[in-house]
PDB file of N, CA and C in Angstrom:
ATOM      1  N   UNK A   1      -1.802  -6.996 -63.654  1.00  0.00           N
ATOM      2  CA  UNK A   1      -2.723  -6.253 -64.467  1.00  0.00           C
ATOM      3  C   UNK A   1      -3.573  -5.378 -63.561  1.00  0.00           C
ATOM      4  N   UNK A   2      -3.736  -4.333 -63.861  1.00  0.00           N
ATOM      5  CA  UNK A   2      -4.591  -3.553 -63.193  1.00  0.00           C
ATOM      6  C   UNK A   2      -6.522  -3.574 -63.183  1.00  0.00           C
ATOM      7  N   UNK A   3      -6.682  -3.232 -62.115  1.00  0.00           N
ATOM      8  CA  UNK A   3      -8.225  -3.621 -62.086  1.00  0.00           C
ATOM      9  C   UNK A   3      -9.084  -3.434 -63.472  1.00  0.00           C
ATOM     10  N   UNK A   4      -8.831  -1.840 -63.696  1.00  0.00           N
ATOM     11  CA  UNK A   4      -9.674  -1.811 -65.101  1.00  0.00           C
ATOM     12  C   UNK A   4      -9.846  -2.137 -65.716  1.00  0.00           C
ATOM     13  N   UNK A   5      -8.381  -2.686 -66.250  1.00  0.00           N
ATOM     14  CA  UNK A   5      -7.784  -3.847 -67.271  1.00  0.00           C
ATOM     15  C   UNK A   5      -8.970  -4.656 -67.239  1.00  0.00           C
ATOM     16  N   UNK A   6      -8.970  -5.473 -65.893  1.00  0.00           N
ATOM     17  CA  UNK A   6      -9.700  -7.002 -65.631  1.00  0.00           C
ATOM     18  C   UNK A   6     -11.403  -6.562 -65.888  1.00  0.00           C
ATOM     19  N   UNK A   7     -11.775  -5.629 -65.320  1.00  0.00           N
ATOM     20  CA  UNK A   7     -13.208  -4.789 -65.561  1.00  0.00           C
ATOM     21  C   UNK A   7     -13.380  -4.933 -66.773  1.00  0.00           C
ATOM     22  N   UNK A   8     -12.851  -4.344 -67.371  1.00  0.00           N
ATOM     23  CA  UNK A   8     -13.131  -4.239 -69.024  1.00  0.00           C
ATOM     24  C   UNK A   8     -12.922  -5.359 -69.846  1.00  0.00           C
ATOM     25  N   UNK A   9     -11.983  -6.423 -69.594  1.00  0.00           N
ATOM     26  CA  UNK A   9     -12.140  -7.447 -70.523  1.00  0.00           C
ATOM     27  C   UNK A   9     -12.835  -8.342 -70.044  1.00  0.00           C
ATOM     28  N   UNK A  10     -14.029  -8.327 -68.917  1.00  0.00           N
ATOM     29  CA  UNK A  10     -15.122  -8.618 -68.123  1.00  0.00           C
ATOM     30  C   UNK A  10     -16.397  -8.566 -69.219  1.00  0.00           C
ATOM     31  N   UNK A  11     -16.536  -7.071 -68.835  1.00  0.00           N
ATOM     32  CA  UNK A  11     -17.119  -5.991 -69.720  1.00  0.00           C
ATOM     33  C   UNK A  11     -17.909  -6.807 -70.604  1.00  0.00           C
ATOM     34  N   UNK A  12     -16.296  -6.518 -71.766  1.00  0.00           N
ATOM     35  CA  UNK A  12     -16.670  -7.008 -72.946  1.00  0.00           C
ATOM     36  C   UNK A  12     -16.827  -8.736 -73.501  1.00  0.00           C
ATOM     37  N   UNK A  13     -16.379  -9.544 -72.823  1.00  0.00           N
ATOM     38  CA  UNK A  13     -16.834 -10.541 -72.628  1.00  0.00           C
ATOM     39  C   UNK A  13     -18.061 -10.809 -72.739  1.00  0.00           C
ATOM     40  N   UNK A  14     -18.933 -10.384 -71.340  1.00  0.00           N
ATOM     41  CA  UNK A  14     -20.550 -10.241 -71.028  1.00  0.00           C
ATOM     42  C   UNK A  14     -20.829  -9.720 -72.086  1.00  0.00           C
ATOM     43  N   UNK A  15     -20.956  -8.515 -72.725  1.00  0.00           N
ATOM     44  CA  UNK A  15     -21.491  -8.354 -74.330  1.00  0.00           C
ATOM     45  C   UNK A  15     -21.397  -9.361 -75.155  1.00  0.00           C
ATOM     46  N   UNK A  16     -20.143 -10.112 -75.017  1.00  0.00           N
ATOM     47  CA  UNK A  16     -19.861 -10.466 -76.506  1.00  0.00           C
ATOM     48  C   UNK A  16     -20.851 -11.790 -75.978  1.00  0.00           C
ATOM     49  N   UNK A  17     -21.392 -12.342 -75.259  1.00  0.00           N
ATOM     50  CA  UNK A  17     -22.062 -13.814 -74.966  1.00  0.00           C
ATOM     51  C   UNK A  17     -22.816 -13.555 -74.968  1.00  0.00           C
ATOM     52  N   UNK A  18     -23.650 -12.253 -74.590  1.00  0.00           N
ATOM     53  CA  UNK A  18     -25.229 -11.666 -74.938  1.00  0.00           C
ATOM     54  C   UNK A  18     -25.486 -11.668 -76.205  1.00  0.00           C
ATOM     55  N   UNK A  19     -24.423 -11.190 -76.801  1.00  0.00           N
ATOM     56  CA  UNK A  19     -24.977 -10.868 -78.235  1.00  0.00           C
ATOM     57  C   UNK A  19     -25.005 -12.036 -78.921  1.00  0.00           C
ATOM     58  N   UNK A  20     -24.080 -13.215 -78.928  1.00  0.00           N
ATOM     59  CA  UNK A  20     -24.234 -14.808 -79.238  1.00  0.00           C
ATOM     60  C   UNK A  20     -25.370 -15.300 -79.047  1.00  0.00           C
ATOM     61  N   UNK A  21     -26.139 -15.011 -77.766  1.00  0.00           N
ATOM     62  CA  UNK A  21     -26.924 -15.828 -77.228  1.00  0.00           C
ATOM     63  C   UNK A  21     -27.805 -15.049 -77.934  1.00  0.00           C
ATOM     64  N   UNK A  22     -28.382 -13.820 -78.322  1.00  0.00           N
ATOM     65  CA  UNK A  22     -29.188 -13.015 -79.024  1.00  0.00           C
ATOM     66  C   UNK A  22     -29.305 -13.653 -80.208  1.00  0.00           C
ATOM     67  N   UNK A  23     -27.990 -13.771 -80.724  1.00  0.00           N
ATOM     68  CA  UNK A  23     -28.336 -14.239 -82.252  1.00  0.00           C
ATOM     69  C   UNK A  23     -28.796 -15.448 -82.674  1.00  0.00           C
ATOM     70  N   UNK A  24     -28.265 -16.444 -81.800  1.00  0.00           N
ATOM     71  CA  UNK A  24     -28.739 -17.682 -81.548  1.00  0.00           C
ATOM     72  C   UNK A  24     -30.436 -17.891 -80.911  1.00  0.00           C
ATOM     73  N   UNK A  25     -30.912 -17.091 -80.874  1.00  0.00           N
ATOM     74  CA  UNK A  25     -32.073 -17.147 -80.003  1.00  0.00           C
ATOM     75  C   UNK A  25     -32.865 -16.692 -81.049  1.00  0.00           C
ATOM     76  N   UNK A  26     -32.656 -15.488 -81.918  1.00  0.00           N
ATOM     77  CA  UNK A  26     -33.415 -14.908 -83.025  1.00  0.00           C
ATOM     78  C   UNK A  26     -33.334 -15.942 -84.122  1.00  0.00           C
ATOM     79  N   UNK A  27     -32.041 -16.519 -84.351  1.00  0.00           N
ATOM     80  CA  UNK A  27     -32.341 -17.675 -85.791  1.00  0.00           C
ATOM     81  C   UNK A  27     -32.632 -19.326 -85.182  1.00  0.00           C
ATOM     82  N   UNK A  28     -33.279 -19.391 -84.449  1.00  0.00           N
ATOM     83  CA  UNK A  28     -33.888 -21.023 -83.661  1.00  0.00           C
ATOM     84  C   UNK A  28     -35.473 -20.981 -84.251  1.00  0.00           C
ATOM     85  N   UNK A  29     -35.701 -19.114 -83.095  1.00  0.00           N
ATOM     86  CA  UNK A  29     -37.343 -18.529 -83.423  1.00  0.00           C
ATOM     87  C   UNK A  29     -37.722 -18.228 -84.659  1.00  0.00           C
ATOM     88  N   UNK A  30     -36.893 -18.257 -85.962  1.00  0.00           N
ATOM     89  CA  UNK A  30     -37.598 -17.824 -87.520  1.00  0.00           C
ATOM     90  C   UNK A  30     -38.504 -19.577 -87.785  1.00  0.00           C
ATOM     91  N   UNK A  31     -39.117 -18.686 -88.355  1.00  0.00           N
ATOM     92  CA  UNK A  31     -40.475 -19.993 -89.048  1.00  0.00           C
ATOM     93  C   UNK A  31     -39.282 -20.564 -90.418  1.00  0.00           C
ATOM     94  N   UNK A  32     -39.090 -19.548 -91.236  1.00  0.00           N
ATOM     95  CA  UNK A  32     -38.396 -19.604 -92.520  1.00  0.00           C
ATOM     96  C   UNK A  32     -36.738 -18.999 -92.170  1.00  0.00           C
ATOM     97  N   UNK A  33     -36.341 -19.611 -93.317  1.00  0.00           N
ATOM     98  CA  UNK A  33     -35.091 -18.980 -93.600  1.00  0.00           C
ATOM     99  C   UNK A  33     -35.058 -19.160 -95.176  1.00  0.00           C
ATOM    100  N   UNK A  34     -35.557 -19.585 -96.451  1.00  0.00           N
ATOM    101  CA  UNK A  34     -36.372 -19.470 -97.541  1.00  0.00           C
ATOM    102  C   UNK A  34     -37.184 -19.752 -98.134  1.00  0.00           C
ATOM    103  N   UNK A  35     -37.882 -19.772 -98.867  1.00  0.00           N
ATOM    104  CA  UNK A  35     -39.195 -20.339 -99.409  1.00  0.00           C
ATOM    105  C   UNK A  35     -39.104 -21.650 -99.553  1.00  0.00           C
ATOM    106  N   UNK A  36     -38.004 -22.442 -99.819  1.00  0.00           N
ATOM    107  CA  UNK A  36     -37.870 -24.289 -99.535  1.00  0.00           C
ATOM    108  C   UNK A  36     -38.825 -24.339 -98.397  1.00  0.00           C
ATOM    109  N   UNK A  37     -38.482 -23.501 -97.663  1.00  0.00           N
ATOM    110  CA  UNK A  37     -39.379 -23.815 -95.864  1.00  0.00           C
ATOM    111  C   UNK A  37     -40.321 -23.915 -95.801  1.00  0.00           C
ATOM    112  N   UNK A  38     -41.245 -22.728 -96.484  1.00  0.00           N
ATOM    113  CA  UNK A  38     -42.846 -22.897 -96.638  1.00  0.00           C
ATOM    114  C   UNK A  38     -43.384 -23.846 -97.558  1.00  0.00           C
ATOM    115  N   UNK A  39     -44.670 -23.684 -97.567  1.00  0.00           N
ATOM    116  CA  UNK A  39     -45.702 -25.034 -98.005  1.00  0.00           C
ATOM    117  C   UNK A  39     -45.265 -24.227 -99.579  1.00  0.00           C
ATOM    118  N   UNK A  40     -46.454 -24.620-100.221  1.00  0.00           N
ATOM    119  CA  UNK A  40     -46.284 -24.650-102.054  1.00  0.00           C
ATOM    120  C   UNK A  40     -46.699 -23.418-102.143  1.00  0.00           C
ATOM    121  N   UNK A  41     -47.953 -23.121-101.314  1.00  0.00           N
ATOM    122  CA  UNK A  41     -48.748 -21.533-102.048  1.00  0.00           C
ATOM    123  C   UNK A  41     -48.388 -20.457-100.492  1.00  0.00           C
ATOM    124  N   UNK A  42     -47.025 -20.507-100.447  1.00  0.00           N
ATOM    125  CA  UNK A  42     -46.253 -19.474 -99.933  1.00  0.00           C
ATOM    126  C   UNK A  42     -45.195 -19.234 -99.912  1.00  0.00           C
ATOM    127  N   UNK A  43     -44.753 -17.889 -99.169  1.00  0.00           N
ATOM    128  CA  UNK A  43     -43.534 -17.629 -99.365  1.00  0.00           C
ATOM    129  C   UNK A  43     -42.746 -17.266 -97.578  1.00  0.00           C
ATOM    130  N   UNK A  44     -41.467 -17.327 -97.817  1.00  0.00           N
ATOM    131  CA  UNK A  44     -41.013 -16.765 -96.556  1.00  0.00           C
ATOM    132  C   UNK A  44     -40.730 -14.973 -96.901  1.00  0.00           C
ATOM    133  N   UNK A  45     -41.299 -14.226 -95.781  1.00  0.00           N
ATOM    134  CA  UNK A  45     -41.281 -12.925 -95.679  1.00  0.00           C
ATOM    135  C   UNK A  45     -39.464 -12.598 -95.421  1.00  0.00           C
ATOM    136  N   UNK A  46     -39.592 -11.047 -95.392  1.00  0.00           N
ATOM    137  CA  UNK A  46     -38.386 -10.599 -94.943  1.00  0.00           C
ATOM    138  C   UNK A  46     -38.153 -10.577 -93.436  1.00  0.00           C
ATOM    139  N   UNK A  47     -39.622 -10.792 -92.570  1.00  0.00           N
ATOM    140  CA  UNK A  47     -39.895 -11.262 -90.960  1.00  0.00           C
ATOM    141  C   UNK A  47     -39.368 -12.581 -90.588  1.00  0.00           C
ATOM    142  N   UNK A  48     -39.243 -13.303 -91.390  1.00  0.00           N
ATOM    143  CA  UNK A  48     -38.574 -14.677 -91.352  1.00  0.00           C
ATOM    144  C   UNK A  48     -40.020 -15.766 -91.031  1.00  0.00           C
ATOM    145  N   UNK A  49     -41.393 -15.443 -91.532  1.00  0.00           N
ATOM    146  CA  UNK A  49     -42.460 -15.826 -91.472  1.00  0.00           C
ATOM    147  C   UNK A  49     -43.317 -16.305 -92.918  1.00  0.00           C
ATOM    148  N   UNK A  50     -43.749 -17.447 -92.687  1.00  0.00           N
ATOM    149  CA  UNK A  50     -44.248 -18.066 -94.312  1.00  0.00           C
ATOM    150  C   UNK A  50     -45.530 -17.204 -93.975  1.00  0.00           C
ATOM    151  N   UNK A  51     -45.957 -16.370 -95.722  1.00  0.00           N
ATOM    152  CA  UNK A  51     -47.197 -15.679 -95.661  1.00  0.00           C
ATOM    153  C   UNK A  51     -47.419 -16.437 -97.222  1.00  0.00           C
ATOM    154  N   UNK A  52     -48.688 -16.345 -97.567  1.00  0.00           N
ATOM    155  CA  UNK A  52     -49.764 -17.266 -98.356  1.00  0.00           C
ATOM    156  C   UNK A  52     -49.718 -15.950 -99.687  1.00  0.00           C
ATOM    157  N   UNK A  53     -48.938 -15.882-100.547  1.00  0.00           N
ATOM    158  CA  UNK A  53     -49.692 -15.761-101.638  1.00  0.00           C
ATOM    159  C   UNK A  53     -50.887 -14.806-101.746  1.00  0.00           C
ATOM    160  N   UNK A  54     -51.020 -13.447-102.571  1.00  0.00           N
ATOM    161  CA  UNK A  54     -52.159 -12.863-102.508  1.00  0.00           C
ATOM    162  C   UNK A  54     -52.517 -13.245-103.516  1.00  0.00           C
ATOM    163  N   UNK A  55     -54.224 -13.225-103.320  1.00  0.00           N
ATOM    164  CA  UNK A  55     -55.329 -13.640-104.442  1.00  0.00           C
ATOM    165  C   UNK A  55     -54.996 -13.308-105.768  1.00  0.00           C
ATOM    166  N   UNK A  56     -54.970 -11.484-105.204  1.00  0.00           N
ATOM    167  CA  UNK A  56     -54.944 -10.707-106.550  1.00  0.00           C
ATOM    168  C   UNK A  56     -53.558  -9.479-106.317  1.00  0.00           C
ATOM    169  N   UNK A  57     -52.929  -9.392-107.759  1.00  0.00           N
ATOM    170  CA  UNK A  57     -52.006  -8.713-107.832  1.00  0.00           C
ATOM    171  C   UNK A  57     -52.467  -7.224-107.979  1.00  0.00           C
ATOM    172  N   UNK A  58     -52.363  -6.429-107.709  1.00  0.00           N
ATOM    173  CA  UNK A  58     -52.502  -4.788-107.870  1.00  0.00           C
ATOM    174  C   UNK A  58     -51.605  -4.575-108.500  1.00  0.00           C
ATOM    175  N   UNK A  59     -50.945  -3.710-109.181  1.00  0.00           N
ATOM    176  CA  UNK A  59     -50.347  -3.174-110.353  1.00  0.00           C
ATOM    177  C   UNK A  59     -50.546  -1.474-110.016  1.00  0.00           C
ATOM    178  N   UNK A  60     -50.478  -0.645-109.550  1.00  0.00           N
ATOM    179  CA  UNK A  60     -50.233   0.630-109.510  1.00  0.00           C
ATOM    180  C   UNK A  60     -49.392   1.397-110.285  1.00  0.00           C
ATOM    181  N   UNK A  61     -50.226   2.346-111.791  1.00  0.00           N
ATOM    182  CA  UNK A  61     -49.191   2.593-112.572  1.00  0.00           C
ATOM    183  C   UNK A  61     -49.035   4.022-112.265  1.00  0.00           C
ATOM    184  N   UNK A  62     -47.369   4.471-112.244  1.00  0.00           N
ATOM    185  CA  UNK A  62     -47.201   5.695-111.725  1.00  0.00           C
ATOM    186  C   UNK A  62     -46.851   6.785-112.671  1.00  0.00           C
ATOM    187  N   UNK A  63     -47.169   7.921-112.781  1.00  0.00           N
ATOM    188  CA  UNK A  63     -47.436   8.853-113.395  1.00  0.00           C
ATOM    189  C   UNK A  63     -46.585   9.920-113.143  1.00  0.00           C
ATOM    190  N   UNK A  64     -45.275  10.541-114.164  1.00  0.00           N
ATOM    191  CA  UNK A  64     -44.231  10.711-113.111  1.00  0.00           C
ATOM    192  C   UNK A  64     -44.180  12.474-113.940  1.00  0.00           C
ATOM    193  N   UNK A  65     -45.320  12.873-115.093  1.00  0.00           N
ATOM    194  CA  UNK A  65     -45.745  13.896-115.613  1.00  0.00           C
ATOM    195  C   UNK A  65     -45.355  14.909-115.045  1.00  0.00           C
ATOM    196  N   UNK A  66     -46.318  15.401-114.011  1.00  0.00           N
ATOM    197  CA  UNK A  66     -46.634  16.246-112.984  1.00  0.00           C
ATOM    198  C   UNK A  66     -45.913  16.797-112.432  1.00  0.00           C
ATOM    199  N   UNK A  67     -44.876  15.565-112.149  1.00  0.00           N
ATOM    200  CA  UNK A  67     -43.519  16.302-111.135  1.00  0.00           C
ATOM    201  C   UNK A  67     -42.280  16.835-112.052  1.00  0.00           C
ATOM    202  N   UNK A  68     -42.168  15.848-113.087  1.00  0.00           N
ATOM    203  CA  UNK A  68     -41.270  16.367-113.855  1.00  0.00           C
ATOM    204  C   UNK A  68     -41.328  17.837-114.647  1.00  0.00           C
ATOM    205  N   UNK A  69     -42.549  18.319-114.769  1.00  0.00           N
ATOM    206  CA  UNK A  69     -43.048  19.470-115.682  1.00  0.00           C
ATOM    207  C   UNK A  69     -42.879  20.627-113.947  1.00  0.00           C
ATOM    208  N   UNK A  70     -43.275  20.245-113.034  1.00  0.00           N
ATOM    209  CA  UNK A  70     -42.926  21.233-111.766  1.00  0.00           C
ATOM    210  C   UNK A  70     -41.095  21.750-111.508  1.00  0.00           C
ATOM    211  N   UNK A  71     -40.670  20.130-111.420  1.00  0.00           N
ATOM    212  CA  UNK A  71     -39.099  20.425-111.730  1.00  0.00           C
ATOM    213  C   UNK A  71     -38.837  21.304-112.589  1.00  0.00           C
ATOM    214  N   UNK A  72     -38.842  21.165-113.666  1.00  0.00           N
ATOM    215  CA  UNK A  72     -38.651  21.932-115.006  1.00  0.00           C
ATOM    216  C   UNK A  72     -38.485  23.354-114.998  1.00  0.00           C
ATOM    217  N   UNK A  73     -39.837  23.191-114.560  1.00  0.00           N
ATOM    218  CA  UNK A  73     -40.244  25.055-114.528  1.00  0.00           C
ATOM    219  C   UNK A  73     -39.486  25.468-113.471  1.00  0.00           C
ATOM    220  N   UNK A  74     -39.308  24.959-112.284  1.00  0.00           N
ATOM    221  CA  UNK A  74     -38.487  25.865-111.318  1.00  0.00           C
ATOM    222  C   UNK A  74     -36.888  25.779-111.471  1.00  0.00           C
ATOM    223  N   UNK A  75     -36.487  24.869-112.642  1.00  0.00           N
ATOM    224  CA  UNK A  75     -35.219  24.641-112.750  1.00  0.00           C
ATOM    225  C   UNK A  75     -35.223  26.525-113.716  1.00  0.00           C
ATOM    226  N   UNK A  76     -36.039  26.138-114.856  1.00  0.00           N
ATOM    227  CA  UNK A  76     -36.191  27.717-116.077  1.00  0.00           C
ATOM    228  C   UNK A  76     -36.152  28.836-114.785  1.00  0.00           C
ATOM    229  N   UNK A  77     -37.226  29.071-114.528  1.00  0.00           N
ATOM    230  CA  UNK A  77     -37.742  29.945-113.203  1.00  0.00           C
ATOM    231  C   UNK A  77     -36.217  30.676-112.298  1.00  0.00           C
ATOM    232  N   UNK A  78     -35.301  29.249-111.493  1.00  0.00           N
ATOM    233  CA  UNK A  78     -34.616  29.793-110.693  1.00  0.00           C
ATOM    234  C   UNK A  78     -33.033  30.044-111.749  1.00  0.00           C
ATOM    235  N   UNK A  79     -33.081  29.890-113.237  1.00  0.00           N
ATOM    236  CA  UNK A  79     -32.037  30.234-113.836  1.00  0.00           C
ATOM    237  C   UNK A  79     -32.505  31.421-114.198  1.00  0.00           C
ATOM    238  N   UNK A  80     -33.601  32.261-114.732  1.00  0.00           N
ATOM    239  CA  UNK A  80     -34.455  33.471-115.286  1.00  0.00           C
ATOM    240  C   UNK A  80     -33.744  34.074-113.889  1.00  0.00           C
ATOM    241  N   UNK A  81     -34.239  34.081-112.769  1.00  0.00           N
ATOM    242  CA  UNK A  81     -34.189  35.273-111.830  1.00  0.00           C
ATOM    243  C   UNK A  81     -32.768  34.838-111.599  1.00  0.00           C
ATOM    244  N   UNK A  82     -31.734  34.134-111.696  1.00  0.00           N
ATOM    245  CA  UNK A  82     -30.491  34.556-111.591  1.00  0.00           C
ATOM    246  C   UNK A  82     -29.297  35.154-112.214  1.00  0.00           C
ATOM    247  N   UNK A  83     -29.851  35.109-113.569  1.00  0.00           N
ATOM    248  CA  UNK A  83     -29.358  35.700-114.709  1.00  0.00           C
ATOM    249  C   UNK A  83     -29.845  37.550-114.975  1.00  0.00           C
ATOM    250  N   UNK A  84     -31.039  37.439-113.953  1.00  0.00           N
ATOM    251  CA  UNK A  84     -31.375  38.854-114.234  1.00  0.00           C
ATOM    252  C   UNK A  84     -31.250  39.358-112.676  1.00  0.00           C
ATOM    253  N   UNK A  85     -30.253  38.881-111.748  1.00  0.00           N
ATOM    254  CA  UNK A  85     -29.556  39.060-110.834  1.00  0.00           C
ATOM    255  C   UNK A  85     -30.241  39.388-109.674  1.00  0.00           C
ATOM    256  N   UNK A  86     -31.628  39.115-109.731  1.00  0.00           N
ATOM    257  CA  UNK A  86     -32.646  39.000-108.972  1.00  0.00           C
ATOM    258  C   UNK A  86     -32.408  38.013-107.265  1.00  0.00           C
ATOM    259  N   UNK A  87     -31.701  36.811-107.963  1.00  0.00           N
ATOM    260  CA  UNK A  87     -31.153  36.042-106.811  1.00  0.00           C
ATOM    261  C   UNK A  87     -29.294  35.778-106.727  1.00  0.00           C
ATOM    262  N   UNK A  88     -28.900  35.962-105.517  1.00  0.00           N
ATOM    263  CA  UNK A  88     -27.385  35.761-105.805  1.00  0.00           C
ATOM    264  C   UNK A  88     -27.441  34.922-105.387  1.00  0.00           C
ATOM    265  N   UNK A  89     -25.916  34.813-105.214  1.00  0.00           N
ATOM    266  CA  UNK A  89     -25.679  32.826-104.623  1.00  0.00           C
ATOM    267  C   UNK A  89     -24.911  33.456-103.148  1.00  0.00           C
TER     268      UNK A  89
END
């Protein structure tokens, strides 16, 4: 076999045991892996960390008016000036 040959399936070897040992090293260090894990008044995050429950829920209601009536008009708008050949394609 030629050297490169042996280099390279070296190579990739050493990657492939880094990256084992990476993955193995990242799922030892999670606190959680699901909410079974945490106490009662928490949860496990998408960080792999139990966080507590907020007090209070916020509710943000979104208002989607504004944009849709802007769309609109530039949809009318850019069919008007192409029909009166104002814009080509």
């Amino acid at each position: 076999m030629k050297k490169g040959g042996v280099a390279l399936i070296t190579i990739t070897l050493i990657l492939a045991v880094i990256l084992l040992v990476s993955f193995i090293m990242s799922a030892v260090t999670r606190e959680c892996n699901s909410n079974t894990n945490c106490q009662a008044d928490s949860y496990c995050g998408s960080d792999n960390q139990c966080h507590q429950y907020p007090k209070e829920v916020i509710v943000k209601k979104n208002d989607f008016v504004l944009p849709a009536i802007i769309v609109g008009v530039a949809l009318v708008a850019s069919t008007y000036l192409k029909r009166k050949k104002i814009i080509e394609e």
